[in-house]
Protein backbone atom coordinates (compact mmCIF):
# COMPACT_ATOMS: atom_id res chain seq x y z
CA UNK A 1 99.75 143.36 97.92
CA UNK A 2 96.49 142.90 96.60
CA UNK A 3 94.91 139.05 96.59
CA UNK A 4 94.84 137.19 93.10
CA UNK A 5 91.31 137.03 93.84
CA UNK A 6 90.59 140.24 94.25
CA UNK A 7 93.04 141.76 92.20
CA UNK A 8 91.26 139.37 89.21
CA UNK A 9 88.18 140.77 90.47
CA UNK A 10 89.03 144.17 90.64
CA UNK A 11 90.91 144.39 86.94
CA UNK A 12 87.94 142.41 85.14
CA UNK A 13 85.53 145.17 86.83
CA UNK A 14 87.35 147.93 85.03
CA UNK A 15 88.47 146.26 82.22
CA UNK A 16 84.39 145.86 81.34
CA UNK A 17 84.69 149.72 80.43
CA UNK A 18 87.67 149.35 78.50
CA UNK A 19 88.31 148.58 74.87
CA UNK A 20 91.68 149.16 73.57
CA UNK A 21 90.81 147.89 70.06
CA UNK A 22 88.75 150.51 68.93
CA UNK A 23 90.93 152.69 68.83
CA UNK A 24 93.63 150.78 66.58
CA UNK A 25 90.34 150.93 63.91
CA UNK A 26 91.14 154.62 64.09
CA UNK A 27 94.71 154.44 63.34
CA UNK A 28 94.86 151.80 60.81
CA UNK A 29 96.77 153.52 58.13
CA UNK A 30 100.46 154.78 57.73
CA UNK A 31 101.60 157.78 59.75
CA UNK A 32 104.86 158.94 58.62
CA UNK A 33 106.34 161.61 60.95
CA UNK A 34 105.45 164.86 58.25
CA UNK A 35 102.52 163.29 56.53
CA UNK A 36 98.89 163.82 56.82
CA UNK A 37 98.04 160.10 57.89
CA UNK A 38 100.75 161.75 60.88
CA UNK A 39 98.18 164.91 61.78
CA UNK A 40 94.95 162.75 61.05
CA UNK A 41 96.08 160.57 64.24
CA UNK A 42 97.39 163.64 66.21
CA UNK A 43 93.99 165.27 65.79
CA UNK A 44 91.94 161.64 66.95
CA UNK A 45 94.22 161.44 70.03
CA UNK A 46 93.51 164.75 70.81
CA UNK A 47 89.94 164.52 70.84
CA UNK A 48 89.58 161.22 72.41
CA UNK A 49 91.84 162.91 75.57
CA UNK A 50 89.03 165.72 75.08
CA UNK A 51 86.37 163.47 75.20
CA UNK A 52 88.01 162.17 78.27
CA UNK A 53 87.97 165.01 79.90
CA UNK A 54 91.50 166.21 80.11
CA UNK A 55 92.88 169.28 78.39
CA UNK A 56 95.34 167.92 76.13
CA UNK A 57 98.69 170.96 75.34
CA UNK A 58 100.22 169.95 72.31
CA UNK A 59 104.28 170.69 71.80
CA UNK A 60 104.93 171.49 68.53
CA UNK A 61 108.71 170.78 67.29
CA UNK A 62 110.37 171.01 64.18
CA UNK A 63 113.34 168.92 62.80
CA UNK A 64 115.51 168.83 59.62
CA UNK A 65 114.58 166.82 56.62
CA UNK A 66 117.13 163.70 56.38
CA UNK A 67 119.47 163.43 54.33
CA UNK A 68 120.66 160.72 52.38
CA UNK A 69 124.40 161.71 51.78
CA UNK A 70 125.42 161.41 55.55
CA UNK A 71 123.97 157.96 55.54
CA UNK A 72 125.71 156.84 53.00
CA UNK A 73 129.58 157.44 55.33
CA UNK A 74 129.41 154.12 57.41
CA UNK A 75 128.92 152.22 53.74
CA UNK A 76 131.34 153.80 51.91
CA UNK A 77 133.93 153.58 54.82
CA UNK A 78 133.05 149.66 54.91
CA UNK A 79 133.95 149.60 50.95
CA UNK A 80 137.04 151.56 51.58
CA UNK A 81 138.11 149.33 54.79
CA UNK A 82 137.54 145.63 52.69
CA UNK A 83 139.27 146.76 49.77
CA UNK A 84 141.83 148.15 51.97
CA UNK A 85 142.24 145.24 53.80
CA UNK A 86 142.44 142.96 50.83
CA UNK A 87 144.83 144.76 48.96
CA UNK A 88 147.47 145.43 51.96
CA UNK A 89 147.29 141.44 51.81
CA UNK A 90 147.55 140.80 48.04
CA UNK A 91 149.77 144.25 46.88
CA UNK A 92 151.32 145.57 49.59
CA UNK A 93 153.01 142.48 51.68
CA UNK A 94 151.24 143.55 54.99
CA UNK A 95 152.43 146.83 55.43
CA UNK A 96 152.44 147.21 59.08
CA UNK A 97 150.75 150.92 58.76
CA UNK A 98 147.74 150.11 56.62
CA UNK A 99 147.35 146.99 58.80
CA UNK A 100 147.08 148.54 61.92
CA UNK A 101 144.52 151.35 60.36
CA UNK A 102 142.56 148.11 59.31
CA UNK A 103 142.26 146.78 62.63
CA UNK A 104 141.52 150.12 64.57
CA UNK A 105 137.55 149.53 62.56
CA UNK A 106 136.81 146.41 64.50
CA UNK A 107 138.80 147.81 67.78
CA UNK A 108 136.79 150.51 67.31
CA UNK A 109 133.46 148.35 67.28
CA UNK A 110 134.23 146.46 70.26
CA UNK A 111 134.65 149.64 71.82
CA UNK A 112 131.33 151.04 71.19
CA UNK A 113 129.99 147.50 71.77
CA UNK A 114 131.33 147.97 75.48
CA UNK A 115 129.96 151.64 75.44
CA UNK A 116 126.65 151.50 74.25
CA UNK A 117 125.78 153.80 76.93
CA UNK A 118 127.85 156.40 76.30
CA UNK A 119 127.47 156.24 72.66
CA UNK A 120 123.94 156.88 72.97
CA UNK A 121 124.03 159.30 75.32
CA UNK A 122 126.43 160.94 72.72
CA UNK A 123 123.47 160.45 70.04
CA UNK A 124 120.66 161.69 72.31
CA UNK A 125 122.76 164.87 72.77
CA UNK A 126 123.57 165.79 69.18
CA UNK A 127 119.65 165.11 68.47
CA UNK A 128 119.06 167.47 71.24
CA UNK A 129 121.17 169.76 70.29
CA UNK A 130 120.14 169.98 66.28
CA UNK A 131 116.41 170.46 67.52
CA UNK A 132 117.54 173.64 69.09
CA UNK A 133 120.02 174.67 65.70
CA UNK A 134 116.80 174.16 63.39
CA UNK A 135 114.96 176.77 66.13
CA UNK A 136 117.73 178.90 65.38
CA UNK A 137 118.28 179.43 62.10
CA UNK A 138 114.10 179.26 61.54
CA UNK A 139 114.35 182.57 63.63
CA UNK A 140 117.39 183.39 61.92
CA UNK A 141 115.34 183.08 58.23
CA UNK A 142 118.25 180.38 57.08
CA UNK A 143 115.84 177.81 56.90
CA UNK A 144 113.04 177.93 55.39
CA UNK A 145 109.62 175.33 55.86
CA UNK A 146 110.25 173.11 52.72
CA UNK A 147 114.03 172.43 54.68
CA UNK A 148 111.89 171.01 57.82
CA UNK A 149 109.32 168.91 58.88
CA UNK A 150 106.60 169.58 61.37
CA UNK A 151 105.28 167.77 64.04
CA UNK A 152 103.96 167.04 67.42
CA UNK A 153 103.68 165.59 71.04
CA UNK A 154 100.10 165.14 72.80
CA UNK A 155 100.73 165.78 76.38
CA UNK A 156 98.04 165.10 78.96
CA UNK A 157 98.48 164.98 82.59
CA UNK A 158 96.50 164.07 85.61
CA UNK A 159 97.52 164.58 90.21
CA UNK A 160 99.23 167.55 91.48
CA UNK A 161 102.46 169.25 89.91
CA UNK A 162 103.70 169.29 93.38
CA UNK A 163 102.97 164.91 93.55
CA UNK A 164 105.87 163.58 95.56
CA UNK A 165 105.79 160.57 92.94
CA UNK A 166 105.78 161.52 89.03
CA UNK A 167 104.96 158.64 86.59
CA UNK A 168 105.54 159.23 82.88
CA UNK A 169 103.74 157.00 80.07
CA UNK A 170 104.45 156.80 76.35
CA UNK A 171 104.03 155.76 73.58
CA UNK A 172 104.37 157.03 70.10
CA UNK A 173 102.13 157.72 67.35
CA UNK A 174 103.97 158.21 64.35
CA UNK A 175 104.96 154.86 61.81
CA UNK A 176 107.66 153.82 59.12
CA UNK A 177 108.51 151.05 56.90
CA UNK A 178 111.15 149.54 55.76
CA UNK A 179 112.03 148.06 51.38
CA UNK A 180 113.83 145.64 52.90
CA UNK A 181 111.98 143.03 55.61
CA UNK A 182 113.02 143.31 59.42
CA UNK A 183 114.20 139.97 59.75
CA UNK A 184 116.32 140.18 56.55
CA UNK A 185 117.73 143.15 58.28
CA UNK A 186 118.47 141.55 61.49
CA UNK A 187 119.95 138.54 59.92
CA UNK A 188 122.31 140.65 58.03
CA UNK A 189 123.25 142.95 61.04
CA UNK A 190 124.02 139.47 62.92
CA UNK A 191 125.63 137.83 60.06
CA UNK A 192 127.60 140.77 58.90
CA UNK A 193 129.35 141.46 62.22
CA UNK A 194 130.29 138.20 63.30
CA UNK A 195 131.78 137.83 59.78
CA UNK A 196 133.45 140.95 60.51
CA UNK A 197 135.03 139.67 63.91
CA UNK A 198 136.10 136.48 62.19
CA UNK A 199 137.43 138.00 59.06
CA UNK A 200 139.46 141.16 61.69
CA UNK A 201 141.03 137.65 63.51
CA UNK A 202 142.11 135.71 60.18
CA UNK A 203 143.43 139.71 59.47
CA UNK A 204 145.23 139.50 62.33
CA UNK A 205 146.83 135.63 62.34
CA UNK A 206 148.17 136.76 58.96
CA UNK A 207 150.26 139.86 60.42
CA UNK A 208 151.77 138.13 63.47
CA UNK A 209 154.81 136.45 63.16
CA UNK A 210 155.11 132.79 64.11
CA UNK A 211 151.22 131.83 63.70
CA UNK A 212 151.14 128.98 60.58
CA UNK A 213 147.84 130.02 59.29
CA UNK A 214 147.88 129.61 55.49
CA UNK A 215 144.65 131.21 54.01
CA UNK A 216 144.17 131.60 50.14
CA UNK A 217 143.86 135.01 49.37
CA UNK A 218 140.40 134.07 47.06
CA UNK A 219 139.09 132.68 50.56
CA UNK A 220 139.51 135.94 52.35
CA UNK A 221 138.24 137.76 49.54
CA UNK A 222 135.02 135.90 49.79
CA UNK A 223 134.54 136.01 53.14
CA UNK A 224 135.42 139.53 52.88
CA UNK A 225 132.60 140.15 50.14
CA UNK A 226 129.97 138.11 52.03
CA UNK A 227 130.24 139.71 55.48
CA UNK A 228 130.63 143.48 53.66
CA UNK A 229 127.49 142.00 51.47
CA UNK A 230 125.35 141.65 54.97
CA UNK A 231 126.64 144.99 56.63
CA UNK A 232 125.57 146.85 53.44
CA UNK A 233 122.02 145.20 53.16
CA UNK A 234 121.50 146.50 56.76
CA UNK A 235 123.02 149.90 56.77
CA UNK A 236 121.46 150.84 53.19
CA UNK A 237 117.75 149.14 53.82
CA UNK A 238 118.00 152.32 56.33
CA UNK A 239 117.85 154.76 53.50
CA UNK A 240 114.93 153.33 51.93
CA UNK A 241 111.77 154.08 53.75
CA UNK A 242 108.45 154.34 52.97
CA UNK A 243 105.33 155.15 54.18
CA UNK A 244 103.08 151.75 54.08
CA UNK A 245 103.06 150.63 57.19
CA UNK A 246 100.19 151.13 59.26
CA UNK A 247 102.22 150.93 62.37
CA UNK A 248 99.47 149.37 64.69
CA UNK A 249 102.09 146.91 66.37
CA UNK A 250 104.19 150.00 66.49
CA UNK A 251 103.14 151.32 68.14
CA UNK A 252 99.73 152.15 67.42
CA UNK A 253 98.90 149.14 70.29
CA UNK A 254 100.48 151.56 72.75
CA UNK A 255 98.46 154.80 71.73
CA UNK A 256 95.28 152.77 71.91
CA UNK A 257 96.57 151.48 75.92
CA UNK A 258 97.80 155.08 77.14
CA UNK A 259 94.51 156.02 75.96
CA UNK A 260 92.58 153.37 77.80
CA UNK A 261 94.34 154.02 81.14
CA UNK A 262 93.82 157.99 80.57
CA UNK A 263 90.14 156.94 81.20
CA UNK A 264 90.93 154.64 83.91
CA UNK A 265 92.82 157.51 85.97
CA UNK A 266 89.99 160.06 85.35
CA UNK A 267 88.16 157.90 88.25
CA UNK A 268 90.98 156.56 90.30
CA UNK A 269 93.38 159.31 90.98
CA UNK A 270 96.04 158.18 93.24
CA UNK A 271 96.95 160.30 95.90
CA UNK A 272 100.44 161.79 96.10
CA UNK A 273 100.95 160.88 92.41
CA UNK A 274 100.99 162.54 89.28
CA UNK A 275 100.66 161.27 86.03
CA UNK A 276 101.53 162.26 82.45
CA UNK A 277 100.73 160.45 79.38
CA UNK A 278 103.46 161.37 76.21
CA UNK A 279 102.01 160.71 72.83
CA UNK A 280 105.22 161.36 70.77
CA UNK A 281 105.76 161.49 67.49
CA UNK A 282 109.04 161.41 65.47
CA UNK A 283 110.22 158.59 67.12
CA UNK A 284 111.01 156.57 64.44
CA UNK A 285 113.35 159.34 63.27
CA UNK A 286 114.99 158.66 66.12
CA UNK A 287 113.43 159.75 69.26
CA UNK A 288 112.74 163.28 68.14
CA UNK A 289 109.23 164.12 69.89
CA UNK A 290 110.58 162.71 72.84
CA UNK A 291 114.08 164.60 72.94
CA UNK A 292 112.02 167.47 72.50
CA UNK A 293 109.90 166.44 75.59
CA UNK A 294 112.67 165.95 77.80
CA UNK A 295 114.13 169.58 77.06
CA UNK A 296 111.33 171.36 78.07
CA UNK A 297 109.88 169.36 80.64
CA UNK A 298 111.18 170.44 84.44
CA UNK A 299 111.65 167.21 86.38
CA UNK A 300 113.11 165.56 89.26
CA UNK A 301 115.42 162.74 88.43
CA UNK A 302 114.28 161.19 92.08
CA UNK A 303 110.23 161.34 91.73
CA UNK A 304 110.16 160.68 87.86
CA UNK A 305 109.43 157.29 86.83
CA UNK A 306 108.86 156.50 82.92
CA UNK A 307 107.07 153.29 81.56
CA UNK A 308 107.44 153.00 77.81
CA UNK A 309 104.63 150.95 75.72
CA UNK A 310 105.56 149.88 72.64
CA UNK A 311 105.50 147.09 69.89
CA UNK A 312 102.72 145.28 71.62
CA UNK A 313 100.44 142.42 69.82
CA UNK A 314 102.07 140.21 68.08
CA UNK A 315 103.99 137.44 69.47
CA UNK A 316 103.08 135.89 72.79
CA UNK A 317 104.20 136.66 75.48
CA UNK A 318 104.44 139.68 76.70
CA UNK A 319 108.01 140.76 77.85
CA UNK A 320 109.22 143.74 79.92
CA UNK A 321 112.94 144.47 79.60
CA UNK A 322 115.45 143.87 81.96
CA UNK A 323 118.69 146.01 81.13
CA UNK A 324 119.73 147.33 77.60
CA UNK A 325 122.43 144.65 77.35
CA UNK A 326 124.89 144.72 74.16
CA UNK A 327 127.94 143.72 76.25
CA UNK A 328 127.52 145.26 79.26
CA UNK A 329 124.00 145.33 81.00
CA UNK A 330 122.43 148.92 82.24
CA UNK A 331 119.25 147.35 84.53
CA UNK A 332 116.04 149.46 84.04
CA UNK A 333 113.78 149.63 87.27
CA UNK A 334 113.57 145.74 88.84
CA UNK A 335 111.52 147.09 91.27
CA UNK A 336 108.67 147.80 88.72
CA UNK A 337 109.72 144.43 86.89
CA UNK A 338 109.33 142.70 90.02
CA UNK A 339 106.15 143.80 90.55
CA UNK A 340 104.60 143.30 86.80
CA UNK A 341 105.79 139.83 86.85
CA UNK A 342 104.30 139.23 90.15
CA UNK A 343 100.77 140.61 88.73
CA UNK A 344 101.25 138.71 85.75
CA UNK A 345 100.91 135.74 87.91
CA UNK A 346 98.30 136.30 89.52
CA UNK A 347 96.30 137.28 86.75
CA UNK A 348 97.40 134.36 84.66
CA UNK A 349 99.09 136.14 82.30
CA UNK A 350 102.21 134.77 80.28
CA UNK A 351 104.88 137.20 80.71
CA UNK A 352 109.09 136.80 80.35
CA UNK A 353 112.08 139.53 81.14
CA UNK A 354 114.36 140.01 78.39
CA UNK A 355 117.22 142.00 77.41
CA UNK A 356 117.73 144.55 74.53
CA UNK A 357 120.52 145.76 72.73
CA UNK A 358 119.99 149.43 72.91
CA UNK A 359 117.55 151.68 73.92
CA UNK A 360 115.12 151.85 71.17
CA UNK A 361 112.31 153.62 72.63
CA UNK A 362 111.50 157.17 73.91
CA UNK A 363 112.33 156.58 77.26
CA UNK A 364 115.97 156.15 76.06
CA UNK A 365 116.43 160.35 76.95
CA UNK A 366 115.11 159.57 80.71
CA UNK A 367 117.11 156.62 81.27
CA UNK A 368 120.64 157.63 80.38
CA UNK A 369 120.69 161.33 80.01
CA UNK A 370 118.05 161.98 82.78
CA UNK A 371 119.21 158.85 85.12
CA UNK A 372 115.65 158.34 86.43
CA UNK A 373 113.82 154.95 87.05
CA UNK A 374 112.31 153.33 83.55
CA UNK A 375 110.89 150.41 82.14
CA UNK A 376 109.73 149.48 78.75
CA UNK A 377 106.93 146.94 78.22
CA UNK A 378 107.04 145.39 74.78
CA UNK A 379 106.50 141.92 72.69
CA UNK A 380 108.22 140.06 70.33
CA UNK A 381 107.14 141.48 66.16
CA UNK A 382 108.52 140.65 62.98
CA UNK A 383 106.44 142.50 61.11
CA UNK A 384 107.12 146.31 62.51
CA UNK A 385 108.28 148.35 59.60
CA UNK A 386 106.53 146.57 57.23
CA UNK A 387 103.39 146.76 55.31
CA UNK A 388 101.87 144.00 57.15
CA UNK A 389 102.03 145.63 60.39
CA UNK A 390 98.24 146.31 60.18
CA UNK A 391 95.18 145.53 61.96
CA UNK A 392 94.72 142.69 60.47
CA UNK A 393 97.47 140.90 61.76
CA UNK A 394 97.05 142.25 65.12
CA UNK A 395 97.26 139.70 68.55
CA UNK A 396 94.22 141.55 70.37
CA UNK A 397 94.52 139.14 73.46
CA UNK A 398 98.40 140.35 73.79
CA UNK A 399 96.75 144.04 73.62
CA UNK A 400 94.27 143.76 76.31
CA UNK A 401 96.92 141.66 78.66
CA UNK A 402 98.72 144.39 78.61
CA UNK A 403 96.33 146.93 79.83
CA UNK A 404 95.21 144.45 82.19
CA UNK A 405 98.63 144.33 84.11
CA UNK A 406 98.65 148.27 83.63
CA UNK A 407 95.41 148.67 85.16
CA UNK A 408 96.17 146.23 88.06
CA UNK A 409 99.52 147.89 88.58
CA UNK A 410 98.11 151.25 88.96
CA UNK A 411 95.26 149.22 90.97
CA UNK A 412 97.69 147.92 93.45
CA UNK A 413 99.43 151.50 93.41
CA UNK A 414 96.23 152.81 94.46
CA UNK A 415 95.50 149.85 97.05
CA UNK A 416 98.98 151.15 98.83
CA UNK A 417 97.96 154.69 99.10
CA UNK A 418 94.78 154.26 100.76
């Protein structure tokens, strides 16, 4: 380990030929996966890498335009379930059928509560897996360009194929917004499903015999209306995107890093180590470029470590994340979390371990499906999807704290190898 003098020392020395910031001046405008503000950041990462001196490959992908219709089957089936519900309670005296197909929703819930793993290893598939339909019937001529949209990784890598130790940066490029704000959204998703588990339990008490729990059937209908009135504001704000966010919290602020450290490793390659950097795009669609990434990249599950980048520079402090934790925690790396905290320290930086709910970043793919080693370095926002997520509103110190303990962590990885 590496003093805190001289690990200070050492960062601050390489640090003075870094500057994150300038290039968030060259992404600040909206970059919809598709768009041209999209290709107009592709082609600056590109020849920044250039620049750099690396040979950048680019992976082209292509994806299916959404559509809105097979968004719309979780709120429709929330309708159907509350009016169900309520009128098996007000029409049909409980009968014991209906009930019991009312509470298999929330069953159902807690199940994929408990199995947030597997259900996203179930979504990661089927993305997978539509990528390579949409190859398909391109070559099959069954779908045409205006069915698709176009876009691309940046993939630049530094060390020996053969490195005994693979690390794996990203970050993605690519922005979206939201009509309806982020912590409305939130709110609602919290609101609406605790209503839900309430409202499933008064359900219940009113189907088992023996349990004196007299509830006006006006109350229920309420409470019914209000928790189905947060579920929808969450589920439908998902159909209405736009393209006016900038996206420089996310995760432009992660770009602008990856490419800082590109020019850091250009004169400290580590021995025995090989590095790639993953500018993907599509990941707000969700995790597109990097699904694409992880099916035609050959690694080994043992040597392949991936550190994800993203929503940095807004709210102090800085966090890395502990386990994807719904219910049931799945720990990323501690080792690496050990270690960042531990720099963090000695570089008197303010830094906390949290949990998430799911995996919301591209190295989601490597963590479950892939089962290697990953980490995700992030900070608090609530202005991501929003118009306001701009440079203007930008925490610059939480931007170049963050490439600090990157650059002293690949410092100190250095410092071991010699």
């Amino acid at each position: 380990m590496v003093s805190m003098n001289d690990l200070k020392l050492k960062t601050d020395q390489v640090l003075e030929n870094l500057n994150p910031i300038q290039h968030l001046n060259h992404l600040d405008y909206p970059r919809r996966v598709g768009t041209k503000g999209e290709q107009k950041a592709a082609a600056y990462i590109k020849q920044v890498l250039e620049q750099t001196g690396y040979e950048p490959f680019i992976q082209e992908f292509k994806f299916a335009k959404p559509k809105v219709l097979p968004k719309l089957v979780i709120p429709i089936i929330l309708v159907v379930w509350t009016i169900l519900s309520l009128a098996n309670l007000q029409f049909w005296e409980n009968n014991p059928i209906i009930s019991i197909f009312v509470l298999t929703l929330p069953l159902v819930l807690i199940l994929v509560m408990l199995n947030i793993d597997q259900v996203m290893m179930y979504f990661f598939g089927r993305q997978r897996r539509k990528i390579l339909q949409v190859a398909q019937k391109i070559e099959d001529g069954t779908l045409s360009d205006n069915e698709v949209i176009t876009s691309q990784n940046i993939i630049a890598e530094i060390g020996p194929k053969d490195a005994d130790r693979q690390v794996l940066f990203t970050a993605h490029y690519d922005s979206i917004s939201s009509k309806v704000p982020i912590r409305l959204m939130n709110l609602s998703a919290i609101l609406g499903m605790i209503g839900l588990v309430i409202y499933s339990l008064l359900y219940l008490f009113q189907l088992l015999p023996g349990i004196s729990l007299e509830l006006s059937f006006n109350f229920l209908t309420i409470f019914a209306l209000i928790l189905l009135t947060s579920l929808e504001i969450f589920f439908l704000a998902r159909l209405f995107r736009g393209n006016e966010s900038h996206g420089i919290i996310d995760d432009g602020t992660g770009v602008a890093i990856l490419l800082e450290l590109t020019k850091f490793m250009k004169t400290h390659e580590i021995p025995g180590h090989r590095f790639t950097f993953g500018f993907f795009s599509a990941e707000e669609s969700g995790l597109i470029g990097s699904a694409y990434f992880y099916m035609n990249h050959i690694f080994d599950k043992t040597k392949l470590h991936v550190i994800s980048i993203d929503m940095i520079g807004e709210r102090a402090p800085l966090s890395y994340v502990k386990g994807i934790y719904p219910i049931r925690r799945r720990l990323m790396n501690p080792g690496f979390n050990e270690q960042i905290a531990s720099i963090a320290r000695r570089l008197e930086i303010e830094i906390k371990g949290k949990t998430y709910p799911y995996p919301g970043s591209d190295f989601g793919h490597f963590m479950l499906d892939g089962g290697c080693k990953t980490n995700w370095l992030i900070s608090g926002s609530r202005l991501i999807h929003s118009k306001t997520d701009n440079l203007d509103n930008v925490n610059e110190t939480l931007v170049k704290d963050a490439l600090k303990l990157m650059v002293a962590y690949l410092l100190e990885l250095e410092n071991s190898m010699s």
